[in-house]
N, C-alpha and C. Protein backbone atom coordinates (compact mmCIF):
# COMPACT_ATOMS: atom_id res chain seq x y z
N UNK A 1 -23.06 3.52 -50.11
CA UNK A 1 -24.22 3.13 -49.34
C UNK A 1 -24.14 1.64 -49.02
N UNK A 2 -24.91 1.22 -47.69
CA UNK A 2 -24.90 0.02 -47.19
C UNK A 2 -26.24 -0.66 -47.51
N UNK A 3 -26.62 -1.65 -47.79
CA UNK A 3 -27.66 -2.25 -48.03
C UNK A 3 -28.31 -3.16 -46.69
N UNK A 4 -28.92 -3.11 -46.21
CA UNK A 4 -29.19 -3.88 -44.69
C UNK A 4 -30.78 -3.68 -44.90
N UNK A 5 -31.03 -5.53 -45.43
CA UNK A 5 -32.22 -5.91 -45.79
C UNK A 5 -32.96 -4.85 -46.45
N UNK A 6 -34.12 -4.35 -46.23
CA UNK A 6 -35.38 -3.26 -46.52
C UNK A 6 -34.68 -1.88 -46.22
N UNK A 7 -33.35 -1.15 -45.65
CA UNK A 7 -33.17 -0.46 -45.42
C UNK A 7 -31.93 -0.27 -45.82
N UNK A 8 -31.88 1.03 -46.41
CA UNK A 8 -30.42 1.48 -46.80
C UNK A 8 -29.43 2.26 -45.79
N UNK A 9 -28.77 1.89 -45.58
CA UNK A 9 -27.90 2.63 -44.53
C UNK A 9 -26.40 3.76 -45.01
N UNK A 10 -26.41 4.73 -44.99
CA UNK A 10 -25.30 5.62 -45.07
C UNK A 10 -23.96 5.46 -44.69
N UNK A 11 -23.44 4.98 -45.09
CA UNK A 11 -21.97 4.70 -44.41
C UNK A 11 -21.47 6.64 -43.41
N UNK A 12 -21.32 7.15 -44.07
CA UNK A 12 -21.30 8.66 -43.26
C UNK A 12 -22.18 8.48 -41.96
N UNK A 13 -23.23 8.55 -42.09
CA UNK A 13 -24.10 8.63 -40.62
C UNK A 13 -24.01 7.52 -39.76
N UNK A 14 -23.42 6.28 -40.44
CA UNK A 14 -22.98 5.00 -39.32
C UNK A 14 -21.59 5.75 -38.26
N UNK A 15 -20.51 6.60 -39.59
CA UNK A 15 -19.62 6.80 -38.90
C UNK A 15 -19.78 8.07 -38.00
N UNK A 16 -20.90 9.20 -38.22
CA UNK A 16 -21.14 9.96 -37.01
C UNK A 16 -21.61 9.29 -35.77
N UNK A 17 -22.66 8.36 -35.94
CA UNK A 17 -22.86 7.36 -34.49
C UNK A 17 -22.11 7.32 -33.97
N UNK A 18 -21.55 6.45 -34.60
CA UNK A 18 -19.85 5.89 -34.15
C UNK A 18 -19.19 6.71 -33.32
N UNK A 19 -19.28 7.86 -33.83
CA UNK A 19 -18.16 9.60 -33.16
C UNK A 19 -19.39 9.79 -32.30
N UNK A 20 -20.26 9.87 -32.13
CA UNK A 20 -20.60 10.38 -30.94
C UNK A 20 -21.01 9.14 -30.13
N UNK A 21 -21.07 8.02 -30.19
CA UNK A 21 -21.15 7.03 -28.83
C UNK A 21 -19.34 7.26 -28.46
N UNK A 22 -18.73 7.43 -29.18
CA UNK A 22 -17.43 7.52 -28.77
C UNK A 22 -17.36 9.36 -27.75
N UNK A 23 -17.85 10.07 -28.11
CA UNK A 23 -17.63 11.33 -27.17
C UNK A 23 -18.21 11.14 -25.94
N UNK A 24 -19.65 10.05 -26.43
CA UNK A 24 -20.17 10.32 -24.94
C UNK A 24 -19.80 9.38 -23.93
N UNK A 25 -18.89 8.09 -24.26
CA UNK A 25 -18.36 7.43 -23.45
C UNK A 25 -16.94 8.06 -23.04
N UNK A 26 -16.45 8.65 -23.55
CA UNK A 26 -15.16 9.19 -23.27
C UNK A 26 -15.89 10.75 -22.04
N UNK A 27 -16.86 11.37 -22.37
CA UNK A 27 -17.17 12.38 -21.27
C UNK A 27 -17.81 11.41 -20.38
N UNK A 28 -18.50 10.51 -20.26
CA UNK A 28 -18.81 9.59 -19.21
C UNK A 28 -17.71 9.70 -18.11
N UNK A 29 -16.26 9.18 -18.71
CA UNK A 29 -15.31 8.30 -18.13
C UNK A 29 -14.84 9.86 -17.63
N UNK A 30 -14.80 10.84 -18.33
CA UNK A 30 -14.13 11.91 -17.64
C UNK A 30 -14.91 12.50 -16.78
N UNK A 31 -16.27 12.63 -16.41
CA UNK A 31 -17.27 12.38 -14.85
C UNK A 31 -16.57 11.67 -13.82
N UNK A 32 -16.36 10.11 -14.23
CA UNK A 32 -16.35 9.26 -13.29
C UNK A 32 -14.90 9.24 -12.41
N UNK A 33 -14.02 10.05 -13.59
CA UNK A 33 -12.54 10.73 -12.83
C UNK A 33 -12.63 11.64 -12.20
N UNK A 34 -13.65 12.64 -12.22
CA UNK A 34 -13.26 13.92 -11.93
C UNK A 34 -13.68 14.10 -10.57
N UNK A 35 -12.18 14.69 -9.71
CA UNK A 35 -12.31 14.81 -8.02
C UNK A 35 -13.16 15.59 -7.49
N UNK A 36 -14.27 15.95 -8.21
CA UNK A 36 -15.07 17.25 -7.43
C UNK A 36 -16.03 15.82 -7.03
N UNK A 37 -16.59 16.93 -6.07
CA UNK A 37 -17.56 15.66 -5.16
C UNK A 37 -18.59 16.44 -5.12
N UNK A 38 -19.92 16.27 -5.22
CA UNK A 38 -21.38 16.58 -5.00
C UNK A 38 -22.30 16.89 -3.35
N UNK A 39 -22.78 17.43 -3.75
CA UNK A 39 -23.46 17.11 -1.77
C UNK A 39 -23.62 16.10 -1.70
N UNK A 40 -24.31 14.75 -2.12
CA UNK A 40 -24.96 13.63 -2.00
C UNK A 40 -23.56 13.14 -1.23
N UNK A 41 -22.71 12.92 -2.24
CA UNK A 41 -21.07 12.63 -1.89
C UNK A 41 -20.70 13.47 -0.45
N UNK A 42 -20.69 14.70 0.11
CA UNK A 42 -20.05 15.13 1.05
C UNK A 42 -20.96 14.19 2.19
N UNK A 43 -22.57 14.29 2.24
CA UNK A 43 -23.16 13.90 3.19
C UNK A 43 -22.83 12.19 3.53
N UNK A 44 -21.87 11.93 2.75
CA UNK A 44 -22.23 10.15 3.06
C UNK A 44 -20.77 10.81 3.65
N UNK A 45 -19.83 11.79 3.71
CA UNK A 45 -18.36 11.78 4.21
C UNK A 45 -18.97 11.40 5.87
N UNK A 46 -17.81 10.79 6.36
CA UNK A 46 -17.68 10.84 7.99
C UNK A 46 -16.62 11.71 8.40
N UNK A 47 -15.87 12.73 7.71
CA UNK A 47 -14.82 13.31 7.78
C UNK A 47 -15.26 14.89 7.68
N UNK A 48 -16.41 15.22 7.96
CA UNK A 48 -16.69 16.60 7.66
C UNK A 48 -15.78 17.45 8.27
N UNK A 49 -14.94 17.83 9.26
CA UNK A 49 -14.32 18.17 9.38
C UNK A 49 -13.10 18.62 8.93
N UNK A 50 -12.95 17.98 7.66
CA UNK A 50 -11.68 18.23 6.53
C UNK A 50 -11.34 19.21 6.04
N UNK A 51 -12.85 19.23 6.11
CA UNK A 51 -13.61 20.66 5.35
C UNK A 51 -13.16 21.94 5.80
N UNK A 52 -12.89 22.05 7.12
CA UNK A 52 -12.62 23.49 7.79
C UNK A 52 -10.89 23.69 7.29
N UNK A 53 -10.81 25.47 7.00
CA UNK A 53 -9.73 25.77 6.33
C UNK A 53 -10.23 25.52 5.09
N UNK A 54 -11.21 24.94 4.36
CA UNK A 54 -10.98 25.38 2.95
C UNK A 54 -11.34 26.26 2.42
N UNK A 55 -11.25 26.68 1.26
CA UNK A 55 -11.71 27.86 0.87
C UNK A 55 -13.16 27.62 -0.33
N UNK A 56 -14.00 28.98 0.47
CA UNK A 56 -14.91 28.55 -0.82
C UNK A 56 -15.33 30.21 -1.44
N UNK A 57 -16.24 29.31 -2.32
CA UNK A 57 -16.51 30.37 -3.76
C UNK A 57 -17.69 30.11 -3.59
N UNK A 58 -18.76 31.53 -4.58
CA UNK A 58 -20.01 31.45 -4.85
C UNK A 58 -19.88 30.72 -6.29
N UNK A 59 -21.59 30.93 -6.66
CA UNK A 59 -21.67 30.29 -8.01
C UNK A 59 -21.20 30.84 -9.09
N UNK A 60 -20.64 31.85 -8.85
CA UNK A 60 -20.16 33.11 -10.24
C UNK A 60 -18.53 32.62 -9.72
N UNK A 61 -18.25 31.91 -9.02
CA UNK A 61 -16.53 31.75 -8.64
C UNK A 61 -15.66 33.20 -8.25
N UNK A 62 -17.12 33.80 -7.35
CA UNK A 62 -16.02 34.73 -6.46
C UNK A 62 -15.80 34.70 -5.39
N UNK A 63 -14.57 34.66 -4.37
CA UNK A 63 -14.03 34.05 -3.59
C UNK A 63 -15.03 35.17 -2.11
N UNK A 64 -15.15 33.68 -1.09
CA UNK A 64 -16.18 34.13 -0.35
C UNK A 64 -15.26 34.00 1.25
N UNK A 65 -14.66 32.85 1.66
CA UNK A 65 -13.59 33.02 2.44
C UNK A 65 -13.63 31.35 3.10
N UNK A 66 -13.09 31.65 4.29
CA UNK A 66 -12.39 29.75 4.00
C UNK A 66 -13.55 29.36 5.48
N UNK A 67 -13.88 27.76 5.03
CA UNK A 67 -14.85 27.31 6.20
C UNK A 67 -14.20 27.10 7.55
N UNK A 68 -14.52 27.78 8.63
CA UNK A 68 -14.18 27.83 10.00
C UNK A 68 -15.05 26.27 11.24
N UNK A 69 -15.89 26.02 10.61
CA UNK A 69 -16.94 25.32 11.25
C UNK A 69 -18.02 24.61 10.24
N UNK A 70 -18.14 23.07 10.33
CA UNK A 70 -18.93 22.42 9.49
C UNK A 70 -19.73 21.38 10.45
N UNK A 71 -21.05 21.57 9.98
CA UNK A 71 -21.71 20.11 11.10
C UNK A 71 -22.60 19.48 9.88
N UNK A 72 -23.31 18.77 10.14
CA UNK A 72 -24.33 18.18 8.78
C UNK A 72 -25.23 19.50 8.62
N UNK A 73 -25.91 20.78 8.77
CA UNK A 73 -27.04 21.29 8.33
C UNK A 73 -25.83 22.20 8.34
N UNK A 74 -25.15 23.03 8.84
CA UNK A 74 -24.53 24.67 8.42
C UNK A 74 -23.17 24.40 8.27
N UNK A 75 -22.49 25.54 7.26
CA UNK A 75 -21.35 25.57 7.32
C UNK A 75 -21.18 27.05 7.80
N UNK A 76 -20.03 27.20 8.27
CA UNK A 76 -19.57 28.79 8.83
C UNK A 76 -18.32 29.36 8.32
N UNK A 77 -18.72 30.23 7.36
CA UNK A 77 -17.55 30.93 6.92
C UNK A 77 -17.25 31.87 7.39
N UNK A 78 -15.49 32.47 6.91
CA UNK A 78 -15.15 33.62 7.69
C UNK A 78 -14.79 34.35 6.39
N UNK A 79 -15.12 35.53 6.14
CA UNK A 79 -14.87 36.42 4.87
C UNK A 79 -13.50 36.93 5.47
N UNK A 80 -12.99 37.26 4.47
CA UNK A 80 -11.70 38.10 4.63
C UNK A 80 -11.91 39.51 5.44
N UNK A 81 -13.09 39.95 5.25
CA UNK A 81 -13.65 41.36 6.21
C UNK A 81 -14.17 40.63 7.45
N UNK A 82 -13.78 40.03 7.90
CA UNK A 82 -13.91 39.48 9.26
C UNK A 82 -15.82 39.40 9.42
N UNK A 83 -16.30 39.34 8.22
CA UNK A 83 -17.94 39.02 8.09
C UNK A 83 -17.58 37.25 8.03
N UNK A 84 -19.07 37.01 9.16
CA UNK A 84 -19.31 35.48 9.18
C UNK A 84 -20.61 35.23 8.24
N UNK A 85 -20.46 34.12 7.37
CA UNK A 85 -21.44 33.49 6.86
C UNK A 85 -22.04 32.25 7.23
N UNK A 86 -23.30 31.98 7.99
CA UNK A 86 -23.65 30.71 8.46
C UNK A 86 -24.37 30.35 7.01
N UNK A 87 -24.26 29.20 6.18
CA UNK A 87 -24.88 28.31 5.18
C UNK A 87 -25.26 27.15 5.10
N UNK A 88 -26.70 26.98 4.90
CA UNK A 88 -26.98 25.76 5.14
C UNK A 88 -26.17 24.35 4.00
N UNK A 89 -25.84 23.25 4.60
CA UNK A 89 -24.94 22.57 4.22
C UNK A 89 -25.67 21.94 2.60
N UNK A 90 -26.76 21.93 2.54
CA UNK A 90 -27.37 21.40 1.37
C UNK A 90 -27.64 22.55 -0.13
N UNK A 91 -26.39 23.73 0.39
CA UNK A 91 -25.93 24.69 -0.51
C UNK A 91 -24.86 24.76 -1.13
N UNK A 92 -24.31 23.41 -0.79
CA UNK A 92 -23.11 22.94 -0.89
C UNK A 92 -23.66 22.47 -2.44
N UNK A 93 -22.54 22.69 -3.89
CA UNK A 93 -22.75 22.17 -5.24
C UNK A 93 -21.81 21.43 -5.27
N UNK A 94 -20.53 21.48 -5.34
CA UNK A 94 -19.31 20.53 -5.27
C UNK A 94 -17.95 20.78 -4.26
N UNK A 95 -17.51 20.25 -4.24
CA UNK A 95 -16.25 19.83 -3.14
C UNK A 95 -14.84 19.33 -3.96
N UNK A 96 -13.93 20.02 -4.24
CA UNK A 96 -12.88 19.13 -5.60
C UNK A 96 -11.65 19.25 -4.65
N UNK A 97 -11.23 19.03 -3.05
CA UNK A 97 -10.13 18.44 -2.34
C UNK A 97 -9.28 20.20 -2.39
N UNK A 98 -9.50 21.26 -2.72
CA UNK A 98 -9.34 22.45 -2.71
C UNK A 98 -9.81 23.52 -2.23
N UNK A 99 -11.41 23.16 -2.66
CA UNK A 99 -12.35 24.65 -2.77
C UNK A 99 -13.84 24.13 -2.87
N UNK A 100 -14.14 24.76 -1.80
CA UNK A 100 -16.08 24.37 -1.75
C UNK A 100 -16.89 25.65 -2.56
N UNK A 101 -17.49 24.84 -3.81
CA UNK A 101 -18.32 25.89 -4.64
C UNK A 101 -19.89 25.75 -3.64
N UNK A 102 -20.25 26.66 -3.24
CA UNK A 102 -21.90 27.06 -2.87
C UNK A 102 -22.86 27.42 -4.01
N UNK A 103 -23.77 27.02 -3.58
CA UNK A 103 -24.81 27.28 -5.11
C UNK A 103 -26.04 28.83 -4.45
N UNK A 104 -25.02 29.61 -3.93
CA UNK A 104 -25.60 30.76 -3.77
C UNK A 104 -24.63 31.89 -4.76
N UNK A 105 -25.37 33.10 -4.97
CA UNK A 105 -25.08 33.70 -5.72
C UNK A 105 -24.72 35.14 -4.53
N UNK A 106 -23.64 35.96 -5.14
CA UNK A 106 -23.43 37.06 -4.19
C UNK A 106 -24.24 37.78 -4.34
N UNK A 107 -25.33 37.86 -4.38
CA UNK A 107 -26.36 39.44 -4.49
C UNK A 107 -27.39 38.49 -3.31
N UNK A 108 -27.51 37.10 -3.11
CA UNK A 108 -28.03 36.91 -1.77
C UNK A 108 -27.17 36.65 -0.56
N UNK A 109 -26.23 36.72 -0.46
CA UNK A 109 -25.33 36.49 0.29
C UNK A 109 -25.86 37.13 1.57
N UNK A 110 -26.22 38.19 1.37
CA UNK A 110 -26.26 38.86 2.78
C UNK A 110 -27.76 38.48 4.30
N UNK A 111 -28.14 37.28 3.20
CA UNK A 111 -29.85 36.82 3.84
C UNK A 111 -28.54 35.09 5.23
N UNK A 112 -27.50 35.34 4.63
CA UNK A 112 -27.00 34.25 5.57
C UNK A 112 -25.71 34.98 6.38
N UNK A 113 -25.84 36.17 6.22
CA UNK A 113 -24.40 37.34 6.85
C UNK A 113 -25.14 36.93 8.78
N UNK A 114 -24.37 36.16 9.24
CA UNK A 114 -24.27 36.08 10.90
C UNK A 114 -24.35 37.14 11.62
N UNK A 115 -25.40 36.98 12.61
CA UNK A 115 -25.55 38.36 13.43
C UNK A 115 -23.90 38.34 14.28
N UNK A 116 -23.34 37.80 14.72
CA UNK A 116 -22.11 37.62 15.14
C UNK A 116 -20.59 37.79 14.61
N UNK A 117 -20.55 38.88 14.23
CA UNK A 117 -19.24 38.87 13.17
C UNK A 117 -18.08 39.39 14.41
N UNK A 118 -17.27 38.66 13.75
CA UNK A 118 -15.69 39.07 14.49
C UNK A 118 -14.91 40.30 14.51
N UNK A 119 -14.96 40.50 15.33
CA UNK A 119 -14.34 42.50 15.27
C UNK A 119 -12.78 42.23 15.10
């Protein structure tokens, strides 16, 4: 035990502090690396266009089909069944230079299925 004035201090529980200001600066730093990008992040892009050809996923990470068309409010996907999805762009969860995750789930999917699908 540590003695510090009126208060006794644990050497053990100094060194759990210790371990966890150390985990949470080390997951900090692995945030501040990590290439996925946020909506806040896509909307400041001037490059939206990058975007088309990629491929995206719902929130369960099942593959939904690759973006054909992006403006600031919709994105337009093309499903592999030649079904179009118009989505509004602020459904966008992250962006990681690969694959656009949407923060829709497939059991609503079909409230953004395009009256216009490609035969």
């Amino acid at each position: 035990m540590i003695s510090n004035g009126s208060h006794d201090i644990n050497q053990e529980q100094l060194d759990m502090n210790r371990s966890l200001v150390s985990t949470v600066n080390s997951e900090a730093q692995a945030i501040k690396r990590s290439k996925s990008r946020t909506l806040v992040q896509l909307k400041h892009m001037s490059y939206l266009d990058n975007l088309v050809g990629k491929r995206v996923i719902t929130c369960e990470k099942s593959e939904l089909g690759y973006v054909i068309a992006i403006d600031k409010l919709f994105i337009t996907i093309l499903h592999t069944s030649k079904q179009k999805y118009v989505i509004p762009t602020h459904y966008i969860r992250e962006y990681d230079q690969e694959k656009i995750m949407v923060d829709i789930s497939n059991r609503y999917l079909y409230h953004y299925l395009s009256e216009q699908n490609l035969q």
